[in-house]
PDB file of N, CA and C in Angstrom:
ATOM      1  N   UNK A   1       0.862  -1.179   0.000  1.00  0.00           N
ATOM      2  CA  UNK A   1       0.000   0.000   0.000  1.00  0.00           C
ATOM      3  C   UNK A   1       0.900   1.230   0.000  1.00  0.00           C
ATOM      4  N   UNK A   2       1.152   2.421  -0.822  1.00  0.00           N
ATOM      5  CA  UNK A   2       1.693   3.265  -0.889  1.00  0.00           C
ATOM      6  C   UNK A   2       1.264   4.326  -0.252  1.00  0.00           C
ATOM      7  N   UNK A   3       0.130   4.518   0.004  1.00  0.00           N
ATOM      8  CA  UNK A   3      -1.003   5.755   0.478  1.00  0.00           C
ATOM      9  C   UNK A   3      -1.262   5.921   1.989  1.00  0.00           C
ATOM     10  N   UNK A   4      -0.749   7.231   2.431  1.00  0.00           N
ATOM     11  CA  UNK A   4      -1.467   7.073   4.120  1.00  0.00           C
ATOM     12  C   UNK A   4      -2.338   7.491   4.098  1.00  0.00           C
ATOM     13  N   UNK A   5      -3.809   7.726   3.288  1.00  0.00           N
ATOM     14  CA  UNK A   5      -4.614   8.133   3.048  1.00  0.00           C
ATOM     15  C   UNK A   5      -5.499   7.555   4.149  1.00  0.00           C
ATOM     16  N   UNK A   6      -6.233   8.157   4.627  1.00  0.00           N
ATOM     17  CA  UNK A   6      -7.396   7.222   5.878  1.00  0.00           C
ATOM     18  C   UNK A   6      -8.165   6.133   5.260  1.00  0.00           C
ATOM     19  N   UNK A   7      -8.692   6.675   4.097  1.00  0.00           N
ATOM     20  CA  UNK A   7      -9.414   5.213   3.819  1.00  0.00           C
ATOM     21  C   UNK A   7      -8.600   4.509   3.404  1.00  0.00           C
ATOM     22  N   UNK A   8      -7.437   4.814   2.586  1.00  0.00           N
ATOM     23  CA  UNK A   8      -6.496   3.262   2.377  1.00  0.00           C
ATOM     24  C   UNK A   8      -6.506   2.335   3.640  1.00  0.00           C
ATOM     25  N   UNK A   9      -6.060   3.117   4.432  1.00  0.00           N
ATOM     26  CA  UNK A   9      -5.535   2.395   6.202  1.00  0.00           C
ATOM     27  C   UNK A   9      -6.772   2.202   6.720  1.00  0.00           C
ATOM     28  N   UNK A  10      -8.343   2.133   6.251  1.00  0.00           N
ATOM     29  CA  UNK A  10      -9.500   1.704   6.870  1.00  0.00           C
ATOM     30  C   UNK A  10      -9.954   0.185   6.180  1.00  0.00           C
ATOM     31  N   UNK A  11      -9.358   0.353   4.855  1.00  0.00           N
ATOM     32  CA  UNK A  11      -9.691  -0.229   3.385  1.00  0.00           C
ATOM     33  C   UNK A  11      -8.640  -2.020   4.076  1.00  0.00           C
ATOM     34  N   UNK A  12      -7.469  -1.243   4.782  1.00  0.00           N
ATOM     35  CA  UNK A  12      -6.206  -2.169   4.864  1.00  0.00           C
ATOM     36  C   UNK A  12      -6.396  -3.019   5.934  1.00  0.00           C
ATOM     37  N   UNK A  13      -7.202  -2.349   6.812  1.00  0.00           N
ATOM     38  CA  UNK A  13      -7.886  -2.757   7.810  1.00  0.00           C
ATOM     39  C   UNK A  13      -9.117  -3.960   8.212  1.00  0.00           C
ATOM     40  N   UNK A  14      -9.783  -3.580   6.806  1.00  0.00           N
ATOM     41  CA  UNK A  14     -11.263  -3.962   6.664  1.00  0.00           C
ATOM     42  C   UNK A  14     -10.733  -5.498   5.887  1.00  0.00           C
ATOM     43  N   UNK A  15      -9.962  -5.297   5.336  1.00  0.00           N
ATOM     44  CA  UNK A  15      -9.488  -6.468   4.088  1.00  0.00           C
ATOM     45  C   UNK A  15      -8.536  -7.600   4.993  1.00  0.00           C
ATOM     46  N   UNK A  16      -8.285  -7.262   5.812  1.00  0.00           N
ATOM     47  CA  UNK A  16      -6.802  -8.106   6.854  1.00  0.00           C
ATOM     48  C   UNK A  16      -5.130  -7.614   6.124  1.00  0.00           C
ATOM     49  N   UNK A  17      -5.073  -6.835   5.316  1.00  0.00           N
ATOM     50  CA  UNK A  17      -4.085  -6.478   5.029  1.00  0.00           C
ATOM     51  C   UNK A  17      -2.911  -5.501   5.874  1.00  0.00           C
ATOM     52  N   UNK A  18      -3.486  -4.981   6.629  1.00  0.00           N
ATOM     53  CA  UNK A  18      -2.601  -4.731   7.876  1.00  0.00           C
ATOM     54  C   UNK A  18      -3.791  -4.958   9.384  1.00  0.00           C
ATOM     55  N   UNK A  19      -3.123  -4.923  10.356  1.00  0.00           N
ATOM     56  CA  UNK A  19      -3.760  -5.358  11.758  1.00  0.00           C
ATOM     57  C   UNK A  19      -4.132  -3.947  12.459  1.00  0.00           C
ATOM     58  N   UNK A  20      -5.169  -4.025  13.415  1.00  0.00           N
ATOM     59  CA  UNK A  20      -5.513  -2.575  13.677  1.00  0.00           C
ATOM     60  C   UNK A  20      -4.453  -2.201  15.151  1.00  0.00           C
ATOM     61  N   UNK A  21      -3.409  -2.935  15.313  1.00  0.00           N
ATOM     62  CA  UNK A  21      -2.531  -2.307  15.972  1.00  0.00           C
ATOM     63  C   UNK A  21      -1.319  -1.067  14.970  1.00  0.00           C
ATOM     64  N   UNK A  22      -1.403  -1.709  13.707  1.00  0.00           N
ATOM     65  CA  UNK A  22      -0.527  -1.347  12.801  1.00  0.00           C
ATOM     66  C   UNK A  22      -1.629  -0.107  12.328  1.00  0.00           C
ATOM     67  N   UNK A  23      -2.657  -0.120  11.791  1.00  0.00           N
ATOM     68  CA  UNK A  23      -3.179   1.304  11.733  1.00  0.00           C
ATOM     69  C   UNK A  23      -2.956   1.997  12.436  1.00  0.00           C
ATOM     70  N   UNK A  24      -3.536   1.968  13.917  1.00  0.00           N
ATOM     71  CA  UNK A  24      -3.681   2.990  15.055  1.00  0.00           C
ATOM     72  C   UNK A  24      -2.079   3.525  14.691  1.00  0.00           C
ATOM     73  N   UNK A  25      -1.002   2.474  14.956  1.00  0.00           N
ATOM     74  CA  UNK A  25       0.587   3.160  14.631  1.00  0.00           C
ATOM     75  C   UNK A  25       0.619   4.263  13.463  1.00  0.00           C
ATOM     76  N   UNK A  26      -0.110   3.991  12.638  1.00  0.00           N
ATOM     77  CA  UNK A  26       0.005   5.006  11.267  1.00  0.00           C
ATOM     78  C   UNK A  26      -0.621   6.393  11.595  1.00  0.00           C
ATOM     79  N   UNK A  27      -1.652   5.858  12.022  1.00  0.00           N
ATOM     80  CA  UNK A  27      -2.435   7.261  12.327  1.00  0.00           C
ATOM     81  C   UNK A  27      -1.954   7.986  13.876  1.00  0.00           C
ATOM     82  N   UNK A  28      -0.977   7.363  14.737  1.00  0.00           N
ATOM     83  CA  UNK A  28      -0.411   8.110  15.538  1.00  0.00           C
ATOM     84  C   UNK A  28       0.763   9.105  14.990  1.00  0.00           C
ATOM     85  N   UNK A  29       1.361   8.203  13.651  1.00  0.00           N
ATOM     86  CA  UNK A  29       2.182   8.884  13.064  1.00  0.00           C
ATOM     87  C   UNK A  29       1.799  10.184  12.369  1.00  0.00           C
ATOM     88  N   UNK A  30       1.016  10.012  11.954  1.00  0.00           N
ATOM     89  CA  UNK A  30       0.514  10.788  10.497  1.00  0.00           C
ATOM     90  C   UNK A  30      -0.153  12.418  11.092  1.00  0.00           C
ATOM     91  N   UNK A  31       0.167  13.388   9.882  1.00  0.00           N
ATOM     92  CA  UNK A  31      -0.677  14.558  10.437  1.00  0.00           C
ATOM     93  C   UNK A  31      -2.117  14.914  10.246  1.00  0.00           C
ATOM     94  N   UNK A  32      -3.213  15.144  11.424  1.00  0.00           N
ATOM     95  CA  UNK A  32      -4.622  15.417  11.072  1.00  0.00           C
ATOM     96  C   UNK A  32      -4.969  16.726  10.529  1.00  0.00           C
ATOM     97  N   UNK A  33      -5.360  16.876   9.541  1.00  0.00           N
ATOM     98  CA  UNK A  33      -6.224  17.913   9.346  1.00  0.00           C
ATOM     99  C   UNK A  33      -7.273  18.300  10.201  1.00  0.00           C
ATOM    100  N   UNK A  34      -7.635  19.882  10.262  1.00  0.00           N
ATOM    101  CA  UNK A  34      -9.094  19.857  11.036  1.00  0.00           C
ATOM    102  C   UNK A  34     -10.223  19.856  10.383  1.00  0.00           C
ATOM    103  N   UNK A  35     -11.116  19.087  11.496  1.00  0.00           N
ATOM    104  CA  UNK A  35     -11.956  18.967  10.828  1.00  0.00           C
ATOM    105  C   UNK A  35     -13.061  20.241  10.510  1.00  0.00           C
ATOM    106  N   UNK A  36     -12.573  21.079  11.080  1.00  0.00           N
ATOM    107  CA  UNK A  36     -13.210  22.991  11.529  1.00  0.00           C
ATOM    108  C   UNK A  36     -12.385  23.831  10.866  1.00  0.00           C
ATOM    109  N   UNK A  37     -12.673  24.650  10.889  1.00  0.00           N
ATOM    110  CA  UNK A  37     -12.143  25.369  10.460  1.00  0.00           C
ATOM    111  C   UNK A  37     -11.689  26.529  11.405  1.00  0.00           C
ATOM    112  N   UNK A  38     -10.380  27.399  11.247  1.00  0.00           N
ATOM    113  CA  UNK A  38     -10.602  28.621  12.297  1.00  0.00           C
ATOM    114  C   UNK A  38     -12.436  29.141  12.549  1.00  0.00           C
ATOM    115  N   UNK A  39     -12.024  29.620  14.091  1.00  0.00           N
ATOM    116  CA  UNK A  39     -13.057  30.565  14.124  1.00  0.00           C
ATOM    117  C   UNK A  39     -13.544  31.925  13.809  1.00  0.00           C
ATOM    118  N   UNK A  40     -14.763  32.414  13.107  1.00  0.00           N
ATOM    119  CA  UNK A  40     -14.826  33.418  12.416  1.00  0.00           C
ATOM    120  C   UNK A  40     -14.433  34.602  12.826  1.00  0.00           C
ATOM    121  N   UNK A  41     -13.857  35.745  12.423  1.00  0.00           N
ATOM    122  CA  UNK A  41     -13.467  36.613  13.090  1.00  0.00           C
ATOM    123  C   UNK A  41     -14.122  38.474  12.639  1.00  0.00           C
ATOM    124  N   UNK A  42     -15.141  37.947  11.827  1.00  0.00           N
ATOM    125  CA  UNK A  42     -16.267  39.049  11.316  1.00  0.00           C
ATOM    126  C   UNK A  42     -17.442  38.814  10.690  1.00  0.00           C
ATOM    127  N   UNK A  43     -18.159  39.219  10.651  1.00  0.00           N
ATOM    128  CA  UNK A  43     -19.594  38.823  10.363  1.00  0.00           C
ATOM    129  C   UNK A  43     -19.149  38.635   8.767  1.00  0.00           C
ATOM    130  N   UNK A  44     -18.524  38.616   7.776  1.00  0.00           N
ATOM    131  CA  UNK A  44     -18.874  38.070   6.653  1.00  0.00           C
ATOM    132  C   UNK A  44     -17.901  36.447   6.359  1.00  0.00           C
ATOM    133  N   UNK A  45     -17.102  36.553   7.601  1.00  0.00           N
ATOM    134  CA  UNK A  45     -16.462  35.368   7.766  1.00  0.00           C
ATOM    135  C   UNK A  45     -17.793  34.064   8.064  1.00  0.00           C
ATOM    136  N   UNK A  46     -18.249  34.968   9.009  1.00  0.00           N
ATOM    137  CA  UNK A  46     -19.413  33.765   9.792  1.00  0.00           C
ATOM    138  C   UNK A  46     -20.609  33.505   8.920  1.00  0.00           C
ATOM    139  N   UNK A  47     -21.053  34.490   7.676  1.00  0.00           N
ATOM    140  CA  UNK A  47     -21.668  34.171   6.968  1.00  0.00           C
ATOM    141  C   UNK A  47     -21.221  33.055   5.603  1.00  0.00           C
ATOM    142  N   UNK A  48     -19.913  33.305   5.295  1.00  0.00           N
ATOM    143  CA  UNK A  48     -19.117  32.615   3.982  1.00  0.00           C
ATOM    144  C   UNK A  48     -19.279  31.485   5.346  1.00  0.00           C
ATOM    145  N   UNK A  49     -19.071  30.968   6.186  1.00  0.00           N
ATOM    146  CA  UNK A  49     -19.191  29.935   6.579  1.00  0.00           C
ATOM    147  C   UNK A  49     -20.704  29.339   7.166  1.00  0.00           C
ATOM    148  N   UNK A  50     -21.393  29.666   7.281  1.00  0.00           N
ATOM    149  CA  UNK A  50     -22.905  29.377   7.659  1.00  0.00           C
ATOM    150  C   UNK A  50     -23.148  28.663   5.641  1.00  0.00           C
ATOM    151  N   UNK A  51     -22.465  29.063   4.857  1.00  0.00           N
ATOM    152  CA  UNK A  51     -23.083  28.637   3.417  1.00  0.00           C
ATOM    153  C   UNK A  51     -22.282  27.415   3.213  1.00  0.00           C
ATOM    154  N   UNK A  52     -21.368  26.938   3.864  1.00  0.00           N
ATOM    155  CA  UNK A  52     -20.950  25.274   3.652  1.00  0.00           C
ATOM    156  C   UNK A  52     -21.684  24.445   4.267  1.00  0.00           C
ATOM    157  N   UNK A  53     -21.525  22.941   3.648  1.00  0.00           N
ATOM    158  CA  UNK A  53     -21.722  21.902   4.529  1.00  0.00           C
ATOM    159  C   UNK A  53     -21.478  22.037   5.942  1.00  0.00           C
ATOM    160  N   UNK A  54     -22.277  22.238   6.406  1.00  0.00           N
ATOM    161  CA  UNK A  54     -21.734  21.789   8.066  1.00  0.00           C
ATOM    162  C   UNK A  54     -21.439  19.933   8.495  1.00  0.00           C
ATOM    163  N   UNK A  55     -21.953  19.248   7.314  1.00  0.00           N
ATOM    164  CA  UNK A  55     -22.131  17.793   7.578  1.00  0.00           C
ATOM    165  C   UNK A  55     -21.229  17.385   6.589  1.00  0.00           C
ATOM    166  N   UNK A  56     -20.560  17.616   5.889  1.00  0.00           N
ATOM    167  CA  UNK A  56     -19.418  17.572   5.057  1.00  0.00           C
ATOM    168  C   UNK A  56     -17.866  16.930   5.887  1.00  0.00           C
ATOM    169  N   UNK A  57     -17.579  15.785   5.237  1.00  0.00           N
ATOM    170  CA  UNK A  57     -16.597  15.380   5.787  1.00  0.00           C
ATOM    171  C   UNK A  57     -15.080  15.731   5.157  1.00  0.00           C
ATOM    172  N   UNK A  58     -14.205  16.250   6.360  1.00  0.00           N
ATOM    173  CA  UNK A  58     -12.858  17.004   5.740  1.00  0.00           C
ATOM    174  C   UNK A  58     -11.899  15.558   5.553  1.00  0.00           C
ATOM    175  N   UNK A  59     -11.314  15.278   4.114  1.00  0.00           N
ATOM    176  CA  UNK A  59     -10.349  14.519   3.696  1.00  0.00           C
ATOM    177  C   UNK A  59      -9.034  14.399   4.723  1.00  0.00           C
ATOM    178  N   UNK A  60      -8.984  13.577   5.553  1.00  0.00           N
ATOM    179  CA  UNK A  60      -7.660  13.551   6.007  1.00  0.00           C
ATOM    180  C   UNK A  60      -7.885  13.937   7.579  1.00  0.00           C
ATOM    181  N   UNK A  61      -8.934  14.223   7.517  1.00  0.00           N
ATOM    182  CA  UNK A  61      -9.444  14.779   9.302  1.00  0.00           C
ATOM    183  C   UNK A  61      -9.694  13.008   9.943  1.00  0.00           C
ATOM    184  N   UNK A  62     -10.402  13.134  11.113  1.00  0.00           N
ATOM    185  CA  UNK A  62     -10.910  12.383  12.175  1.00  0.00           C
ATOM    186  C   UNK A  62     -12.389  12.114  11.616  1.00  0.00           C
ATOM    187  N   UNK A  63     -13.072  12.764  10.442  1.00  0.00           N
ATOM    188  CA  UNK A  63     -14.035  13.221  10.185  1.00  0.00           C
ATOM    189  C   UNK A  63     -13.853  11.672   9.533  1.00  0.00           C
ATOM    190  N   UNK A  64     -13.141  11.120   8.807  1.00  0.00           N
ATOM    191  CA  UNK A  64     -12.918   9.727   7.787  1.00  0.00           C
ATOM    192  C   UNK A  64     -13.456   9.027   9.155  1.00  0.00           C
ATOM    193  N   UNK A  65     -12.825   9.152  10.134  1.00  0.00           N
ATOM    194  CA  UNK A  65     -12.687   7.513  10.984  1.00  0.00           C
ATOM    195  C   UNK A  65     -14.078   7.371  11.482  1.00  0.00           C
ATOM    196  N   UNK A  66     -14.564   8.421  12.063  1.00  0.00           N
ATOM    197  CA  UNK A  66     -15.894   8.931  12.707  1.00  0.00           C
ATOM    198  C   UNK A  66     -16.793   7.925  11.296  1.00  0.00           C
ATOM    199  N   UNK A  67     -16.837   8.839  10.138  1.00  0.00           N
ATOM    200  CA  UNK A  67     -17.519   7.888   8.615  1.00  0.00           C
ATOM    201  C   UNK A  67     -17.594   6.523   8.876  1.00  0.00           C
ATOM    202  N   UNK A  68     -16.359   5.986   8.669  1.00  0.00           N
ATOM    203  CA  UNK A  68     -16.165   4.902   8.977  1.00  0.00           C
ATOM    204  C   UNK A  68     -17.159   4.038   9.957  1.00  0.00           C
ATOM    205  N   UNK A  69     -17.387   4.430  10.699  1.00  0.00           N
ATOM    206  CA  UNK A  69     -17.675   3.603  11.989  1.00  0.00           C
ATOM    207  C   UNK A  69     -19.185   3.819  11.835  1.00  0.00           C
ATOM    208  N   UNK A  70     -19.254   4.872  11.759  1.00  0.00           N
ATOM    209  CA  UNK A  70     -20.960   5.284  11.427  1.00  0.00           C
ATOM    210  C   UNK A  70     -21.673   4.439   9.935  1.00  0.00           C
ATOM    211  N   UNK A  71     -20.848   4.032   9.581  1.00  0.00           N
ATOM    212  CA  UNK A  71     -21.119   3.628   7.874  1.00  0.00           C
ATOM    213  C   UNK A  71     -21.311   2.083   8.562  1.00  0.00           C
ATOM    214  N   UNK A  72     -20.705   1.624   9.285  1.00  0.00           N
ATOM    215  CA  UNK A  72     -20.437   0.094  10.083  1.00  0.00           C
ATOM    216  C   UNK A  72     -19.549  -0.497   9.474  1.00  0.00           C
ATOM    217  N   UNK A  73     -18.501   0.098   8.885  1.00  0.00           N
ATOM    218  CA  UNK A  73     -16.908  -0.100   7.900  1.00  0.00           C
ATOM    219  C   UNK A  73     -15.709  -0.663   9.360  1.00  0.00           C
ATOM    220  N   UNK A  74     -16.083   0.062  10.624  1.00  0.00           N
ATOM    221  CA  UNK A  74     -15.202  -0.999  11.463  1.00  0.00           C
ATOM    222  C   UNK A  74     -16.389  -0.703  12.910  1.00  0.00           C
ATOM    223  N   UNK A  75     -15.632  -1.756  13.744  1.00  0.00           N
ATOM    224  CA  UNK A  75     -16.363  -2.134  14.735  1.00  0.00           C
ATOM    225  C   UNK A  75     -16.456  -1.006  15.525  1.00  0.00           C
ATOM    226  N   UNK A  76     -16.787  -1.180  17.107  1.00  0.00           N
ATOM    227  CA  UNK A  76     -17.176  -0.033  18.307  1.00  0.00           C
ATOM    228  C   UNK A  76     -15.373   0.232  19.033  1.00  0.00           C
ATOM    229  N   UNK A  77     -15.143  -0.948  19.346  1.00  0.00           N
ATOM    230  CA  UNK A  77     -13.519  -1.424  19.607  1.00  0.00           C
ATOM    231  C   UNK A  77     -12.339  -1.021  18.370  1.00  0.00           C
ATOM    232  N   UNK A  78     -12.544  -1.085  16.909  1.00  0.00           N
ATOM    233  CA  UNK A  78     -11.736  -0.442  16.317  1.00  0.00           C
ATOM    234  C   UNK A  78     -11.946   1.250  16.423  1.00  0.00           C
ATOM    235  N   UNK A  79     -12.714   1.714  16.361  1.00  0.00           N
ATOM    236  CA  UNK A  79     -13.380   3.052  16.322  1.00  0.00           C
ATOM    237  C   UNK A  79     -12.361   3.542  17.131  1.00  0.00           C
ATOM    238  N   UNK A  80     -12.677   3.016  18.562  1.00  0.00           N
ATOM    239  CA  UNK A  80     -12.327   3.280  19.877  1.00  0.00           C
ATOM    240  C   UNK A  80     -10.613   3.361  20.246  1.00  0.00           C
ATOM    241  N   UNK A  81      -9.649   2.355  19.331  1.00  0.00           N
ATOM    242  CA  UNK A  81      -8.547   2.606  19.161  1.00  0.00           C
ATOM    243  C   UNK A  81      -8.045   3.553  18.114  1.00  0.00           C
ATOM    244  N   UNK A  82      -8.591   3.884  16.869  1.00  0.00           N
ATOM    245  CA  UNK A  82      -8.395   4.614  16.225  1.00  0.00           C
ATOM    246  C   UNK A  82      -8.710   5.995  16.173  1.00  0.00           C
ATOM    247  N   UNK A  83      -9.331   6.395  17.283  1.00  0.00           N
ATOM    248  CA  UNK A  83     -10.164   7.666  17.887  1.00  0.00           C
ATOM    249  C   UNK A  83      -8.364   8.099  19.129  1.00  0.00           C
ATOM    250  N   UNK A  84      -8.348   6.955  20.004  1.00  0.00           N
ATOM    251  CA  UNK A  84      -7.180   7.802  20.727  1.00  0.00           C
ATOM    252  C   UNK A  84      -6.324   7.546  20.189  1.00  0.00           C
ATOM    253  N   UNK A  85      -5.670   7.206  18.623  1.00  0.00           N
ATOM    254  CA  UNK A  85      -4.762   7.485  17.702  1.00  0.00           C
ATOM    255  C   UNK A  85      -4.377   8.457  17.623  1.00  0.00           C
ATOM    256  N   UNK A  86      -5.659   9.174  16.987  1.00  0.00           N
ATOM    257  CA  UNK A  86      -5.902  10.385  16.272  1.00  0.00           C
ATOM    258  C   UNK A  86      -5.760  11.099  17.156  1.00  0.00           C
ATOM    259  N   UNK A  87      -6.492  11.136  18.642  1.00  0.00           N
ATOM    260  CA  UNK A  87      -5.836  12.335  19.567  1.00  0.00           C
ATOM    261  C   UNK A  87      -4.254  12.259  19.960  1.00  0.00           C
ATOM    262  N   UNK A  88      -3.676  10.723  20.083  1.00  0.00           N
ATOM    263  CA  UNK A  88      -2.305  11.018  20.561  1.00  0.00           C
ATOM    264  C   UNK A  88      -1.607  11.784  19.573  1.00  0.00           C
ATOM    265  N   UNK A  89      -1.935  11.552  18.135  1.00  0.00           N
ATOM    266  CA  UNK A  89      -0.934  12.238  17.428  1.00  0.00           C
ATOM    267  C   UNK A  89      -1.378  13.848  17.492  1.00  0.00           C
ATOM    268  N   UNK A  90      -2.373  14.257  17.328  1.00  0.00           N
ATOM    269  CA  UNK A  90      -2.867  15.786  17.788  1.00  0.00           C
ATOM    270  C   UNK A  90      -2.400  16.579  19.005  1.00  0.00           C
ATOM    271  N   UNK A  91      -2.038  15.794  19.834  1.00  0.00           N
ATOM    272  CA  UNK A  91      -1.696  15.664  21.235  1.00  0.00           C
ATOM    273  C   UNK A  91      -0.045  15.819  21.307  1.00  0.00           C
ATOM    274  N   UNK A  92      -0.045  14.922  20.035  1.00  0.00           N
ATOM    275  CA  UNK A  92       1.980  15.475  20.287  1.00  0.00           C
ATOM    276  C   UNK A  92       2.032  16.502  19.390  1.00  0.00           C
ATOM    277  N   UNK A  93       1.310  16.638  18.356  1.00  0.00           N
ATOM    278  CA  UNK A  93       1.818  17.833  17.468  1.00  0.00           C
ATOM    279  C   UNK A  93       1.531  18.966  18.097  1.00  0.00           C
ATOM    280  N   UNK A  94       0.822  19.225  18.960  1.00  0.00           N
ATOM    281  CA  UNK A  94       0.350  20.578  19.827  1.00  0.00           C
ATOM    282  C   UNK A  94       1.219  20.274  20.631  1.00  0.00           C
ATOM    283  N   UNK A  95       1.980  19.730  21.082  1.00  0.00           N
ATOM    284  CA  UNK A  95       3.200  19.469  22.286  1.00  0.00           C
ATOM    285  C   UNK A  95       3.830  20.357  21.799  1.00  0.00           C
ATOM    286  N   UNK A  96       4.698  19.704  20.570  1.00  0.00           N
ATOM    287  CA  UNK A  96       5.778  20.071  19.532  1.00  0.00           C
ATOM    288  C   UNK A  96       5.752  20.943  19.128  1.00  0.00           C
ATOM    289  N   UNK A  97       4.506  22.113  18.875  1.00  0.00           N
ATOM    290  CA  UNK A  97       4.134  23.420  18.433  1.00  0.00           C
ATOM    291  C   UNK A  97       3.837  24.217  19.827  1.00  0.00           C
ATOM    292  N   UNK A  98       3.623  23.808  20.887  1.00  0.00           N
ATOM    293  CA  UNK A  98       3.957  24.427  21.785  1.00  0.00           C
ATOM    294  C   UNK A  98       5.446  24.517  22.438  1.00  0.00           C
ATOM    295  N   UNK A  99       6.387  23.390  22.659  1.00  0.00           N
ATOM    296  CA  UNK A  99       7.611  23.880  22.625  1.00  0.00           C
ATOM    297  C   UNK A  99       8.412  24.545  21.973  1.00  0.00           C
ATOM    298  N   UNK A 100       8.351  24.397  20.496  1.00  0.00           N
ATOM    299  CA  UNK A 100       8.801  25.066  19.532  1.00  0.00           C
ATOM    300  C   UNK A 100       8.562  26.863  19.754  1.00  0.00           C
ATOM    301  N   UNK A 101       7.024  27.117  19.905  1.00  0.00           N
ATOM    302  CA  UNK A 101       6.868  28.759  20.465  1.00  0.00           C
ATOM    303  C   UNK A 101       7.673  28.889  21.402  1.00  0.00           C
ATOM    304  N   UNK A 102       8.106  28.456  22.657  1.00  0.00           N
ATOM    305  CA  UNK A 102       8.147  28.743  23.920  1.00  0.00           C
ATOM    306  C   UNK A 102       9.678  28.934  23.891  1.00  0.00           C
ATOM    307  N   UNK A 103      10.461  28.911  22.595  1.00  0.00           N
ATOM    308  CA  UNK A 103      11.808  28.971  22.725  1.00  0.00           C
ATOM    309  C   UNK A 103      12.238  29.586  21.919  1.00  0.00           C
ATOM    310  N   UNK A 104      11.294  30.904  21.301  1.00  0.00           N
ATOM    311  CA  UNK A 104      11.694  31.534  20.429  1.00  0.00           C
ATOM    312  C   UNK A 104      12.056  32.948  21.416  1.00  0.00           C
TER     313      UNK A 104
END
């Protein structure tokens, strides 16, 4: 599989082609997109955003795995490891972007 794409690694998952200890590893690795966007910071911000999907799922977010599970593509127990994946790696990259400020 060449792709760290979420659904590849859901796809890799679903098929027995990798084990969901070996996902969760990928997706601890890997960087999340948000699934939000900043918050608006003037009324024509908050309007250009009131006109998207609010139910629209962001490529590469947490928004895939959430799909996933809701679709019944993996179990309550995969969900559940692949959910504090996604926060550990969010969790270190806000580490890493907070030390990084703090030493400038």
């Amino acid at each position: 599989m060449g792709s760290d794409d979420v659904l590849d690694l859901i796809d890799a998952l679903k098929s027995g082609e990798l084990r969901l200890d070996e996902v969760a590893d990928r997706f601890r690795q890997r960087t999340w997109r948000r699934s939000k966007g900043p918050a608006a910071e003037n009324y024509e911000e908050m309007a250009a955003g009131a006109q998207g999907d609010p139910s629209a799922n962001v490529p590469g977010s947490i928004d895939e795995v959430i799909a996933a599970y809701d679709r019944g593509e993996i179990t309550r127990e995969q969900y559940r490891v692949l959910a504090h994946a996604v926060a550990d790696s969010i969790n270190a990259e806000a580490a890493r972007a907070a030390e990084g400020g703090s030493s400038e």
